[in-house]
C-alpha atoms as a PDB file:
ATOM      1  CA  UNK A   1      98.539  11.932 157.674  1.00  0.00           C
ATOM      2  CA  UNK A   2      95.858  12.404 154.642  1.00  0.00           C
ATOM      3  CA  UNK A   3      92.826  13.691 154.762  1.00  0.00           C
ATOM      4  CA  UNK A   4      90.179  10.655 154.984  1.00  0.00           C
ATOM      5  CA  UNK A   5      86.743  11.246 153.611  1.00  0.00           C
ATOM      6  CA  UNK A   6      83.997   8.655 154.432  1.00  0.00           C
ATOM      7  CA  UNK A   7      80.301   8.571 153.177  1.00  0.00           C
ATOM      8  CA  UNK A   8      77.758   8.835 156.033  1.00  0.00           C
ATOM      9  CA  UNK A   9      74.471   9.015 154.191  1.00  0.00           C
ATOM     10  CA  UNK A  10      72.836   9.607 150.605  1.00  0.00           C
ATOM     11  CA  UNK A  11      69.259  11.251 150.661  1.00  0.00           C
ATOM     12  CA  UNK A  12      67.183  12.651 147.807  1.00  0.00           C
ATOM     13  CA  UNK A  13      68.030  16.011 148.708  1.00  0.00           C
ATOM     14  CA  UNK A  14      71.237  16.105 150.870  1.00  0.00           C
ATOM     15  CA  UNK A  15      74.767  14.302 150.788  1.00  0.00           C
ATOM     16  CA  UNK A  16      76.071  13.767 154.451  1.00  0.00           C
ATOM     17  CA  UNK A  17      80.021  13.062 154.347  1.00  0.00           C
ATOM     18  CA  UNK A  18      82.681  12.971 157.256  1.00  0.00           C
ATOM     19  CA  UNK A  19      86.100  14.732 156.552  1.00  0.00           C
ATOM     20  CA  UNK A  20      89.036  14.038 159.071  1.00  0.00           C
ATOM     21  CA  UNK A  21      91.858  16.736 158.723  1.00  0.00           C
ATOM     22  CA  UNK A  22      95.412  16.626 160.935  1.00  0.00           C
ATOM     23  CA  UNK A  23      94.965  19.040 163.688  1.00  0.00           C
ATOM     24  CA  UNK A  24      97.910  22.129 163.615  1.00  0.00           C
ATOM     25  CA  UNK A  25      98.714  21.144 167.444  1.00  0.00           C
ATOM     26  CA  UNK A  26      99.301  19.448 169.966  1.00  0.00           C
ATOM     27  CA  UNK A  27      96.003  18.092 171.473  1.00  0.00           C
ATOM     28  CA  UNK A  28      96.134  16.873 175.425  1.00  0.00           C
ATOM     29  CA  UNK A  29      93.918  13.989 174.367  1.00  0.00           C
ATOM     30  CA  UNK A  30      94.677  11.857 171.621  1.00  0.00           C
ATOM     31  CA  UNK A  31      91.161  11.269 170.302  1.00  0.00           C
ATOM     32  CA  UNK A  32      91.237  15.027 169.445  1.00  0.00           C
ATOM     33  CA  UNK A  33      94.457  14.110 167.007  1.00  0.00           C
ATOM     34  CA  UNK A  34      92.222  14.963 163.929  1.00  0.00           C
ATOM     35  CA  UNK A  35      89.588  17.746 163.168  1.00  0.00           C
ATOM     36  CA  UNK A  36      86.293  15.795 162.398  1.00  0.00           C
ATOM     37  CA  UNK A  37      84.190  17.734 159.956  1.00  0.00           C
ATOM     38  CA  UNK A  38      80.638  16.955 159.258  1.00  0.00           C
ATOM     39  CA  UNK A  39      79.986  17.488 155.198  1.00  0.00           C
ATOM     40  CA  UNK A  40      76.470  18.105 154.145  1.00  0.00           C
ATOM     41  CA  UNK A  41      75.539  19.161 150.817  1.00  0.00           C
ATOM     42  CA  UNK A  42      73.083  19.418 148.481  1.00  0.00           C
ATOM     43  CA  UNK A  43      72.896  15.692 145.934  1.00  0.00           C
ATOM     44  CA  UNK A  44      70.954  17.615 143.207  1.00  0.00           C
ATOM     45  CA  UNK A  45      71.503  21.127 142.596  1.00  0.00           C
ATOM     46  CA  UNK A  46      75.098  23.356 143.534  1.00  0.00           C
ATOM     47  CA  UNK A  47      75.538  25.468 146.501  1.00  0.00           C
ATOM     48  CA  UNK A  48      76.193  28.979 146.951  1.00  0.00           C
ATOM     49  CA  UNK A  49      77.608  29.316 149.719  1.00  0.00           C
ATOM     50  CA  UNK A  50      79.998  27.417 152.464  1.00  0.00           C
ATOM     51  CA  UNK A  51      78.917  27.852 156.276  1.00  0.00           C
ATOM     52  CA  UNK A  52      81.491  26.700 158.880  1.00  0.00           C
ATOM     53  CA  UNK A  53      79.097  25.479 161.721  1.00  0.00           C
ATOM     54  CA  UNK A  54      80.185  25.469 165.707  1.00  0.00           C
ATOM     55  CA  UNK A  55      78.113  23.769 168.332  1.00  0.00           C
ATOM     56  CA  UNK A  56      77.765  24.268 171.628  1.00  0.00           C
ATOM     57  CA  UNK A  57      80.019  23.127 174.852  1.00  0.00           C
ATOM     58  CA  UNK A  58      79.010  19.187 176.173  1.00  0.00           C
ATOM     59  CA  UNK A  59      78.381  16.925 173.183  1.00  0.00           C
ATOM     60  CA  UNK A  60      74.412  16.807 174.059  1.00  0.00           C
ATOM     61  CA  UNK A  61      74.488  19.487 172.054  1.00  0.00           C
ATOM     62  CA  UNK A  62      76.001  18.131 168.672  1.00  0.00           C
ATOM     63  CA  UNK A  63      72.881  15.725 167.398  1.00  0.00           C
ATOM     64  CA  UNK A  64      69.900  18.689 167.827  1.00  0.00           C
ATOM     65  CA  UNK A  65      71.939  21.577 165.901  1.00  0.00           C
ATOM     66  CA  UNK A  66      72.793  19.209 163.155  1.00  0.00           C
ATOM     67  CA  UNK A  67      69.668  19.903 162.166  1.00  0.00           C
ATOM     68  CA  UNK A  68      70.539  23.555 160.797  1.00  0.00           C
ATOM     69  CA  UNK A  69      73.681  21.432 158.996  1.00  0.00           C
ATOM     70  CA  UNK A  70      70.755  19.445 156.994  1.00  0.00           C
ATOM     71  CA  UNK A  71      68.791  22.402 156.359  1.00  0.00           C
ATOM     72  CA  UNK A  72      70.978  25.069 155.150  1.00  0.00           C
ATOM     73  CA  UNK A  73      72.349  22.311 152.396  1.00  0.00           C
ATOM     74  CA  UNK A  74      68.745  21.960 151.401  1.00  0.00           C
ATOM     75  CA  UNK A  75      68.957  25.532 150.735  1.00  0.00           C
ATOM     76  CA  UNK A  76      71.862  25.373 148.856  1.00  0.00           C
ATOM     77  CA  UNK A  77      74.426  26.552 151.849  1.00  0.00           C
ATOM     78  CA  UNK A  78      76.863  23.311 151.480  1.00  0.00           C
ATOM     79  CA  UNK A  79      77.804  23.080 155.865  1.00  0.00           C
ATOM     80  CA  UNK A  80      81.046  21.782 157.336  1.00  0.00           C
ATOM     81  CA  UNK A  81      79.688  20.981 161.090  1.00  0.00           C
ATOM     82  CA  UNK A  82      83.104  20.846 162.871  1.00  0.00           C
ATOM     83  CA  UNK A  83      83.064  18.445 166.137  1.00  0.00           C
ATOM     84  CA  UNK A  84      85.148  20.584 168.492  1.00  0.00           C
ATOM     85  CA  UNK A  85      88.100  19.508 170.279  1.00  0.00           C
ATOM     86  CA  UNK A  86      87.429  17.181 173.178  1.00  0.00           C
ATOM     87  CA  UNK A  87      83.722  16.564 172.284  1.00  0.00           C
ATOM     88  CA  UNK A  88      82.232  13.573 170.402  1.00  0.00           C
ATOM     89  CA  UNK A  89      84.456  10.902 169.246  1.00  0.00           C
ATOM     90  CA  UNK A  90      87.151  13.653 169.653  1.00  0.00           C
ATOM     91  CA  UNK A  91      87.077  13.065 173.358  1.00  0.00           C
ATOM     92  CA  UNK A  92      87.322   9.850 175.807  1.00  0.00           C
ATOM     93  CA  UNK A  93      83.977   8.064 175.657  1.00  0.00           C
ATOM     94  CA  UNK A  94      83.255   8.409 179.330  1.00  0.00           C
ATOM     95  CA  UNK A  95      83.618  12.348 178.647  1.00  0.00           C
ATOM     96  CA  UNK A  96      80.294  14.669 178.879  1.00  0.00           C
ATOM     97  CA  UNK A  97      82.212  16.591 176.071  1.00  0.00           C
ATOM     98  CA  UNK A  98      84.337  19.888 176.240  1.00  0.00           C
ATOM     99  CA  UNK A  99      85.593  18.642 179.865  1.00  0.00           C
ATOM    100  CA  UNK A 100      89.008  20.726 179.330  1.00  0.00           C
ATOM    101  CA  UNK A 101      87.629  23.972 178.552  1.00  0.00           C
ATOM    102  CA  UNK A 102      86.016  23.938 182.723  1.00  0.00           C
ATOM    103  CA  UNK A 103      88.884  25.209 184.308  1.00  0.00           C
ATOM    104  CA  UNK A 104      90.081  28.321 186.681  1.00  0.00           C
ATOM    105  CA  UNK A 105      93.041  28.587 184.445  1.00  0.00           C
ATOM    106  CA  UNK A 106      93.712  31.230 182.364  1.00  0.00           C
ATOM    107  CA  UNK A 107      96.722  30.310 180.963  1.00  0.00           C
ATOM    108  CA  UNK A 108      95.181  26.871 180.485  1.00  0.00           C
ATOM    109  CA  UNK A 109      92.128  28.243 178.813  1.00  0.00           C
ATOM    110  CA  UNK A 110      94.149  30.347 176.106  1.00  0.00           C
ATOM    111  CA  UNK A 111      95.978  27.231 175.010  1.00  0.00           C
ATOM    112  CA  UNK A 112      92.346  25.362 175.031  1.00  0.00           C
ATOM    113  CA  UNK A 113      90.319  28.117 173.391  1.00  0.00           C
ATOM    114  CA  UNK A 114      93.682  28.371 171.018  1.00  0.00           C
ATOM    115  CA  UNK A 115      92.844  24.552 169.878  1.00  0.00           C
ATOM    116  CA  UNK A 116      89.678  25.190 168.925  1.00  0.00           C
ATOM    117  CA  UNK A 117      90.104  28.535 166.907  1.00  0.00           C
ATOM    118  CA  UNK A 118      92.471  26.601 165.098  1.00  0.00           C
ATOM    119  CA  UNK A 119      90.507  23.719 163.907  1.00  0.00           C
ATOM    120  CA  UNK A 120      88.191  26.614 162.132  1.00  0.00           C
ATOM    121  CA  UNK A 121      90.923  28.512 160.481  1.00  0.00           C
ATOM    122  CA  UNK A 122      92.206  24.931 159.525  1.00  0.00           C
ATOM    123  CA  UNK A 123      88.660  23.784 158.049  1.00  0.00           C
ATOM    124  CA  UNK A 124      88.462  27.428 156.520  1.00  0.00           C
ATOM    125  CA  UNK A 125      92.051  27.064 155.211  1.00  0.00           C
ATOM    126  CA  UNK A 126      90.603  23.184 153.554  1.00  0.00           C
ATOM    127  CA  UNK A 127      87.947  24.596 151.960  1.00  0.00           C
ATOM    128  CA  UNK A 128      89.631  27.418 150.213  1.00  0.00           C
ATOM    129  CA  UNK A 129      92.812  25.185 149.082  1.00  0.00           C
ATOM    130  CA  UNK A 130      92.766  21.429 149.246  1.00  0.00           C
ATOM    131  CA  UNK A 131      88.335  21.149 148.431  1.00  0.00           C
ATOM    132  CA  UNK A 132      88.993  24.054 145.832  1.00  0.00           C
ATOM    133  CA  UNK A 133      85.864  26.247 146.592  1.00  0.00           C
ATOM    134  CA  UNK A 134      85.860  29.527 145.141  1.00  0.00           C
ATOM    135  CA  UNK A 135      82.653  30.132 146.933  1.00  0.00           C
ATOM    136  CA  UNK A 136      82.083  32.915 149.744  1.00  0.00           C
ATOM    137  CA  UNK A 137      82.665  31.216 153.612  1.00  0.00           C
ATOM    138  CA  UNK A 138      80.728  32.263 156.687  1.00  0.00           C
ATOM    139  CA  UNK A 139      80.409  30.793 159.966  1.00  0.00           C
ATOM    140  CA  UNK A 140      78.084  30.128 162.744  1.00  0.00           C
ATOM    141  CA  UNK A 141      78.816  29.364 166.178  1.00  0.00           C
ATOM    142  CA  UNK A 142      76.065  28.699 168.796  1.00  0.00           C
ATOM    143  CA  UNK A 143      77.186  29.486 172.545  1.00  0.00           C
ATOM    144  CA  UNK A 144      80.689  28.244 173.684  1.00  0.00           C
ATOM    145  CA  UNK A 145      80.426  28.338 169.341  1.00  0.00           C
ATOM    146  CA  UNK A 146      79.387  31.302 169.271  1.00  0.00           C
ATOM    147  CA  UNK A 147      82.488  32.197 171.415  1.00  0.00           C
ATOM    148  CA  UNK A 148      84.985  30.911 168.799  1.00  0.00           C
ATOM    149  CA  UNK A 149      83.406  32.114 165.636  1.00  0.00           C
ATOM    150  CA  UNK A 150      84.508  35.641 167.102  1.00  0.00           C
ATOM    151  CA  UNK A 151      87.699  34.969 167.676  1.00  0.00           C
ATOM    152  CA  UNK A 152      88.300  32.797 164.339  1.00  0.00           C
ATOM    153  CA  UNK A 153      86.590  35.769 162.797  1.00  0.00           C
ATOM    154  CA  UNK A 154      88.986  38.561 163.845  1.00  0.00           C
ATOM    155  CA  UNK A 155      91.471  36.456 163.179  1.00  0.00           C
ATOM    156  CA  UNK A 156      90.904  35.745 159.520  1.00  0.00           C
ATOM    157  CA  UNK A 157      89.353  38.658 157.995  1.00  0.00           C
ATOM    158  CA  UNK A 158      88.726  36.511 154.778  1.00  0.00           C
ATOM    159  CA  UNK A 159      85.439  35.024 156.492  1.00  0.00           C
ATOM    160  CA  UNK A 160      82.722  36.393 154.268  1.00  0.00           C
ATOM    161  CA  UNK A 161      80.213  36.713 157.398  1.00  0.00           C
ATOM    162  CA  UNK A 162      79.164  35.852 160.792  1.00  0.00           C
ATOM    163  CA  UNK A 163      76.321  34.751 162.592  1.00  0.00           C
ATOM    164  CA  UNK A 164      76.665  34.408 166.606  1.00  0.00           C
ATOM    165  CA  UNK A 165      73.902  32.929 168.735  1.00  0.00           C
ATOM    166  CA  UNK A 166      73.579  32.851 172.300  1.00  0.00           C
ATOM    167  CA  UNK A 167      77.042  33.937 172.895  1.00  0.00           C
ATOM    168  CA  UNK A 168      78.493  36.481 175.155  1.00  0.00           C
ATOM    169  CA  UNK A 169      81.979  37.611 176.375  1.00  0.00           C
ATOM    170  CA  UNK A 170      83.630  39.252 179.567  1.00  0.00           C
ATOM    171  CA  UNK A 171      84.312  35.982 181.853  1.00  0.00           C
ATOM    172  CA  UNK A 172      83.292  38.388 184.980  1.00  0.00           C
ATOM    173  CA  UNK A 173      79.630  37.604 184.018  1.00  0.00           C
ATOM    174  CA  UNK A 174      80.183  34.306 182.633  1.00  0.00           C
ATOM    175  CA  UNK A 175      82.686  32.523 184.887  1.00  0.00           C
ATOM    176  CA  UNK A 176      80.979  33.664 188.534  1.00  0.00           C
ATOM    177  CA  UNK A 177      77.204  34.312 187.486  1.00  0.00           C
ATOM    178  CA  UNK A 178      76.615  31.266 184.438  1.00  0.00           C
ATOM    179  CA  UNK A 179      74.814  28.267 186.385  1.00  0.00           C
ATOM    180  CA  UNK A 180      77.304  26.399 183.767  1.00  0.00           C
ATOM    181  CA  UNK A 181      80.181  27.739 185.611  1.00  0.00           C
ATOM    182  CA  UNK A 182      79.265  25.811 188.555  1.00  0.00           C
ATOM    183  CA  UNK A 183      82.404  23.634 188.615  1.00  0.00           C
ATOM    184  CA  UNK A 184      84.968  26.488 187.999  1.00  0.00           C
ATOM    185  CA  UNK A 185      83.885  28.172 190.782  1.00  0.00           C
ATOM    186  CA  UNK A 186      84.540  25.516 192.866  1.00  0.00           C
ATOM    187  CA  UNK A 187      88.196  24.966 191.652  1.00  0.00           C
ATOM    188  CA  UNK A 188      88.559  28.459 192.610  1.00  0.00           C
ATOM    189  CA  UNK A 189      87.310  28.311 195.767  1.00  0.00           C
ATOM    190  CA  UNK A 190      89.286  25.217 196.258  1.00  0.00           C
ATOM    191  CA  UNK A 191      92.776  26.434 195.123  1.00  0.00           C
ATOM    192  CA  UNK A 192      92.778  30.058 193.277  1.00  0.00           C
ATOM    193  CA  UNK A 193      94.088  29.984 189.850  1.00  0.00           C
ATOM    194  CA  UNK A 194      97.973  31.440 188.827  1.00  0.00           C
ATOM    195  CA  UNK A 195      97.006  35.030 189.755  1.00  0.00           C
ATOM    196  CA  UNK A 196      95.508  34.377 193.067  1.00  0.00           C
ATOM    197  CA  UNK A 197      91.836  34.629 191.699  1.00  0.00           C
ATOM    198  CA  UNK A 198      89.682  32.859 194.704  1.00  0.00           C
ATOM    199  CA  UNK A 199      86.454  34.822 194.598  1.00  0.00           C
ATOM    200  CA  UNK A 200      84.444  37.297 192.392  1.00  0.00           C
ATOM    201  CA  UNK A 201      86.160  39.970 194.590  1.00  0.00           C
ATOM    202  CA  UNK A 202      89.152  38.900 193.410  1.00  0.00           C
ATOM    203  CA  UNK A 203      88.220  39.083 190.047  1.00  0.00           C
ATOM    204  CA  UNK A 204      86.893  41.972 190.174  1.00  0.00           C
ATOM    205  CA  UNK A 205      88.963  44.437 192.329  1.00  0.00           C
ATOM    206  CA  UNK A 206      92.255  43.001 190.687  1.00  0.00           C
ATOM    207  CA  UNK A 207      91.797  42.561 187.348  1.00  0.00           C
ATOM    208  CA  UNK A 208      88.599  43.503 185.591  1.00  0.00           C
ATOM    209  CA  UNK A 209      87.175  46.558 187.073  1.00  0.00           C
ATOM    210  CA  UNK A 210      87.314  48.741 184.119  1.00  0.00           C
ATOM    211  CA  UNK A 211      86.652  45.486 181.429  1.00  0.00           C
ATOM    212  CA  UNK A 212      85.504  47.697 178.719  1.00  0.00           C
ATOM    213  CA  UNK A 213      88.602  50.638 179.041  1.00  0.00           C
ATOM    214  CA  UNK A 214      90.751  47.970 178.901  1.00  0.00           C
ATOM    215  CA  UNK A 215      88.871  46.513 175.422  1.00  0.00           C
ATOM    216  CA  UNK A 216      88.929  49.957 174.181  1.00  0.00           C
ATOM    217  CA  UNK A 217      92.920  50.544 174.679  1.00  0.00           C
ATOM    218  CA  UNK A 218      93.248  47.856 172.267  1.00  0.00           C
ATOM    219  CA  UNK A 219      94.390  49.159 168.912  1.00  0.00           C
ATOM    220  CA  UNK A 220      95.635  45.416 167.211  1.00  0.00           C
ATOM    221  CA  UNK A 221      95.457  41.691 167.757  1.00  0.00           C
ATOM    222  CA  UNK A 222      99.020  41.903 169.521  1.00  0.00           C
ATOM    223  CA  UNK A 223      97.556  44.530 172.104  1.00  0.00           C
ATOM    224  CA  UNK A 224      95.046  41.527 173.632  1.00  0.00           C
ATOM    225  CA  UNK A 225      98.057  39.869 174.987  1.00  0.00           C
ATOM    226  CA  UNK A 226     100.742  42.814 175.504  1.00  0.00           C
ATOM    227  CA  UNK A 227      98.208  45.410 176.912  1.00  0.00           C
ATOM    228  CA  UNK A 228      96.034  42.962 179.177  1.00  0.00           C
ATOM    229  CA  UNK A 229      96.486  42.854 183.294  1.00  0.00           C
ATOM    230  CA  UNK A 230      95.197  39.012 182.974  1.00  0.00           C
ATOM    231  CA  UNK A 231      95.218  36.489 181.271  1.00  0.00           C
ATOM    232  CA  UNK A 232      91.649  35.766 180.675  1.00  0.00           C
ATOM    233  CA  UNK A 233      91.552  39.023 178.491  1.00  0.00           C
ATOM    234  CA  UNK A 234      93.327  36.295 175.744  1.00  0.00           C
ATOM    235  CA  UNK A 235      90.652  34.315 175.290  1.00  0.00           C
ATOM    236  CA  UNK A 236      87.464  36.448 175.644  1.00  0.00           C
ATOM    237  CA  UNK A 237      85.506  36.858 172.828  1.00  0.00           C
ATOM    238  CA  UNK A 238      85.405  40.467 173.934  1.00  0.00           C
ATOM    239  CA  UNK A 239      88.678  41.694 173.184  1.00  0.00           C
ATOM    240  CA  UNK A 240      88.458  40.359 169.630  1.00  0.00           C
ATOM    241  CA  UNK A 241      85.100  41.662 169.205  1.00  0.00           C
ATOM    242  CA  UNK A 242      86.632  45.482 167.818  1.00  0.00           C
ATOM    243  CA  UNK A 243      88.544  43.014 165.455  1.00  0.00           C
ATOM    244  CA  UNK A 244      85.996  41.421 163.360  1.00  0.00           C
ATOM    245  CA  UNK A 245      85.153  43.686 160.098  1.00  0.00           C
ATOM    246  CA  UNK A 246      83.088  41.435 159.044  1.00  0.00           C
ATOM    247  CA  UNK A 247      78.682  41.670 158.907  1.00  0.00           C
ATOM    248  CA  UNK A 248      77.816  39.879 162.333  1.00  0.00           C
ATOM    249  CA  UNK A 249      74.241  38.421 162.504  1.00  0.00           C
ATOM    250  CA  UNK A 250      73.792  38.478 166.472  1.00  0.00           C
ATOM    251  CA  UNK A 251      71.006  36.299 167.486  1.00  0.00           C
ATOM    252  CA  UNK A 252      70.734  36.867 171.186  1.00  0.00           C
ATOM    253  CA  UNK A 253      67.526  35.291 173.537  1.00  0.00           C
ATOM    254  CA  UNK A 254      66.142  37.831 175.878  1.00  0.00           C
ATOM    255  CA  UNK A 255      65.405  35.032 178.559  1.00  0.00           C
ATOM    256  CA  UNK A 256      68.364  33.327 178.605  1.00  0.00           C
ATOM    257  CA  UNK A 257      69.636  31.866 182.277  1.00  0.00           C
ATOM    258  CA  UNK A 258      73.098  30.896 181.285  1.00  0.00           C
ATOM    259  CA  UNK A 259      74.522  33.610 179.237  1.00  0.00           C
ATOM    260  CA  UNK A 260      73.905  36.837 181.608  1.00  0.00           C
ATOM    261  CA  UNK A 261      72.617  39.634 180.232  1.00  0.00           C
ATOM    262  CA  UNK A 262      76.064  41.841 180.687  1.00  0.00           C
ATOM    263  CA  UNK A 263      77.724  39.434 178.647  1.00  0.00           C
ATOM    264  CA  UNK A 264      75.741  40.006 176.098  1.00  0.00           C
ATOM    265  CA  UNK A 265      76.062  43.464 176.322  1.00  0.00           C
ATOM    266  CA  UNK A 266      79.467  43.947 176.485  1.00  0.00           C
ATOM    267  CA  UNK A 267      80.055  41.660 173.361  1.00  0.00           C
ATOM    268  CA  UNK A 268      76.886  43.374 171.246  1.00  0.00           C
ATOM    269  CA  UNK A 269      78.620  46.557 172.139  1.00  0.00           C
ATOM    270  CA  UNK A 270      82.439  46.009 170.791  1.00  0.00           C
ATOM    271  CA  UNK A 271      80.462  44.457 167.313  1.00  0.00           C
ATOM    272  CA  UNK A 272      80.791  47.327 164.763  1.00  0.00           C
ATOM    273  CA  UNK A 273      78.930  46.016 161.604  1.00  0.00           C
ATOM    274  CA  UNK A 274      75.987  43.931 163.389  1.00  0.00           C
ATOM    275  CA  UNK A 275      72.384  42.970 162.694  1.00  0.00           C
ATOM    276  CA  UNK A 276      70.685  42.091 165.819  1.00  0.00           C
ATOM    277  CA  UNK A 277      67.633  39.637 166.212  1.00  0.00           C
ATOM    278  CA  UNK A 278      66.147  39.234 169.333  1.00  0.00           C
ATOM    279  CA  UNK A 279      64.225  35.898 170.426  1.00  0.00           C
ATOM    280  CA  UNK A 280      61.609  35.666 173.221  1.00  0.00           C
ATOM    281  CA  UNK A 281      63.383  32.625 174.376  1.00  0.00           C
ATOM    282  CA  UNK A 282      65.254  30.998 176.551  1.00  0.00           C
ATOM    283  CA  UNK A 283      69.014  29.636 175.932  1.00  0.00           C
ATOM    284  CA  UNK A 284      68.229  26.340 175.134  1.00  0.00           C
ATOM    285  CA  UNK A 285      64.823  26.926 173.878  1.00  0.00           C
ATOM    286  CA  UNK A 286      65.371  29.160 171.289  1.00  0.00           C
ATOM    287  CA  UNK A 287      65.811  25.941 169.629  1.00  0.00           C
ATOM    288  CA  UNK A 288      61.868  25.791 169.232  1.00  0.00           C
ATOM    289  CA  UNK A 289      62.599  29.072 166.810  1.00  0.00           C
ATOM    290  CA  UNK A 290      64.691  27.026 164.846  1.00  0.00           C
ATOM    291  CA  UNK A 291      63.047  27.405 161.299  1.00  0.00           C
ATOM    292  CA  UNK A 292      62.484  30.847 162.208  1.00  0.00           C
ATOM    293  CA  UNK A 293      66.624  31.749 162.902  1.00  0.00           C
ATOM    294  CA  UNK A 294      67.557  29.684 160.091  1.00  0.00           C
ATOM    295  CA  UNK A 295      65.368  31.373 157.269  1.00  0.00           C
ATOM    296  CA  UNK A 296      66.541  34.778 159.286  1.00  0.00           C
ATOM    297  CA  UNK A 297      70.717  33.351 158.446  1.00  0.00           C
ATOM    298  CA  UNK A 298      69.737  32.532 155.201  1.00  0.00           C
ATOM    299  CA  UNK A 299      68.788  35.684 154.204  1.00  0.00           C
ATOM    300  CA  UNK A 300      71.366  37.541 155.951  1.00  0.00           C
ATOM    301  CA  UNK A 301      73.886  35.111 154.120  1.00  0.00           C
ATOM    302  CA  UNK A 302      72.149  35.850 150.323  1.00  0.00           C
ATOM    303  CA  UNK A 303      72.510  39.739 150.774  1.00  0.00           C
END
C-alpha cells in the first residue's frame, strides 16, 4: 500500500498536510491499519529541524496539543504529529481513544505499547528515507507520549533529542495510585492478570519490591526481557530509561494528580543526560504554560 499524502490546510505562515504510512504490524483494529501523520510546516521560509510529536492517551487530547504542531513550524521546526494507534480516526468512532492500552495484562500491554513504538521508529524511518530529510530529528511525547518517546528513544539512538512532559514510569505508582488507572484496577480485582496480580500487595510483594535493583541489573536492551521477574518490566518506560544517550528535556509539573510523584522520580532518576524544567502546574494545566514550554523546547532543540 503507498503512502497517501492529502492537503489539509494552506495558511500564510504554515502548511498543514496528512501523511498515511502502512503500519509494520498487525493492528487488533483495522482502523489502526495505517500510521496517520499530521504534517505541518513552514509555507515561506525552510525548517531546521524535524520534531516527531506524541499526544496524550484518550483522543480529547489530540486537538489542544496540536497547537505546539502549528507553532514549532512557525518557528521553523517542520512537526509530524503522529495519531497513535487506536485513537482518532485510527480507532472505532464510538471509542474514547487508546481503549486497548487499559488493561491488567502485561503480556497484552507489551504487544500494545510495541504498536505504538513502532509507528515512531516507522515515521522516523519515513523521514530519513522515503521524505529525504537530511535534517536533525527529535521527538516529543506528552504523558502516555511521553511514555513512548522513551522507549522509541532507546531504541533508536539516531534520535537527535528528546523532550518528555508529564511522563513517568514504574507501573507500581501508575497502575494502583493514577486516578486514570481506575478501570485496570477493577479488571484486577475482578479476575487477576496471567501472574496472579489481584491487588497492590500482589504487585508489590511478588514482583516489584526492589523496582530500581532490578532497572539497575540491566546492562542491554535484551536484559529488559531476559532479566525481568514480570512482564510489565517490558513496557515501562523505566527500564529503557538507562538506554537513551540522547539530551532529554524533562518537563515535569510539580502538582500533578495523575502522574504520582514516584513515577516521576524513578524515571528522572534512570535519565543520564537530562535538563529538567519544573512547572507550578497541574497535569492538565500545564497547558496554560504552553508558550512558556514551547519557547523552553525550542531552545533546547537550537543548542
Amino acid at each position: 500500500m503507498p503512502v497517501i499524502f492529502t492537503r489539509k490546510s494552506e495558511e500564510r505562515s504554515i502548511v498543514h498536510d496528512i501523511v498515511r504510512i502502512p503500519v509494520p504490524y498487525s493492528p487488533i483494529m483495522v482502523e489502526s491499519k495505517e500510521i496517520v501523520v499530521h504534517r505541518f510546516e513552514p509555507s515561506k521560509s525552510s525548517p531546521e529541524h524535524e520534531l516527531i510529536f506524541l499526544h496524550g492517551i484518550k483522543n480529547h487530547n489530540i486537538p489542544y496539543l496540536m497547537w505546539f504542531a502549528e507553532w514549532f513550524a512557525r518557528a521553523r521546526v517542520r512537526t509530524w504529529f503522529l495519531i497513535l494507534p487506536y485513537h482518532g480516526e485510527r480507532a472505532p468512532k464510538d471509542w474514547e481513544g487508546g481503549e486497548p492500552f487499559f488493561s491488567s495484562s502485561p503480556s497484552w500491554c507489551v504487544q500494545r505499547f510495541n504498536e505504538a513504538v513502532k509507528d515512531v521508529l516507522e515515521v522516523h524511518a519515513f523521514i530519513r528515507n522515503e521524505a529525504g530529510s537530511t535534517l536533525p530529528i527529535s521527538v516529543m511525547g506528552v504523558s502516555f507520549g511521553g511514555m513512548i518517546a522513551i522507549m522509541a528513544l532507546a531504541q533508536n539512538p539516531s534520535f537527535y533529542k528528546g523532550i518528555v512532559c508529564c511522563a513517568g514510569g514504574d507501573w507500581h505508582w501508575i497502575n494502583w495510585h493514577s486516578p486514570y488507572l481506575e478501570r485496570v484496577r477493577k479488571e484486577y480485582a475482578e479476575k487477576a492478570n496471567e501472574f496472579g496480580c489481584r491487588t497492590e500487595k500482589d504487585c508489590v510483594e511478588k514482583y516489584r519490591k526492589n523496582v530500581e535493583e532490578v532497572i539497575k541489573s540491566f546492562d542491554s536492551l535484551d536484559d529488559i526481557f531476559k532479566k525481568s521477574p514480570i512482564t510489565c518490566y517490558h513496557y515501562d518506560p523505566a527500564s529503557f530509561a538507562p538506554f537513551v544517550r540522547q539530551k532529554i528535556l524533562f518537563v515535569q509539573p510539580l502538582f500533578d494528580r495523575i502522574i504520582p510523584r514516584q513515577s516521576y522520580r524513578i524515571l528522572r532518576s534512570f535519565l543520564k543526560h537530562k535538563k529538567v524544567l519544573f512547572l507550578p502546574t497541574g497535569h492538565k494545566s500545564f497547558y496554560l504554560l504552553r508558550r512558556f514550554v514551547a519557547r523552553t523546547v525550542l531552545n533546547f532543540l537550537k543548542r
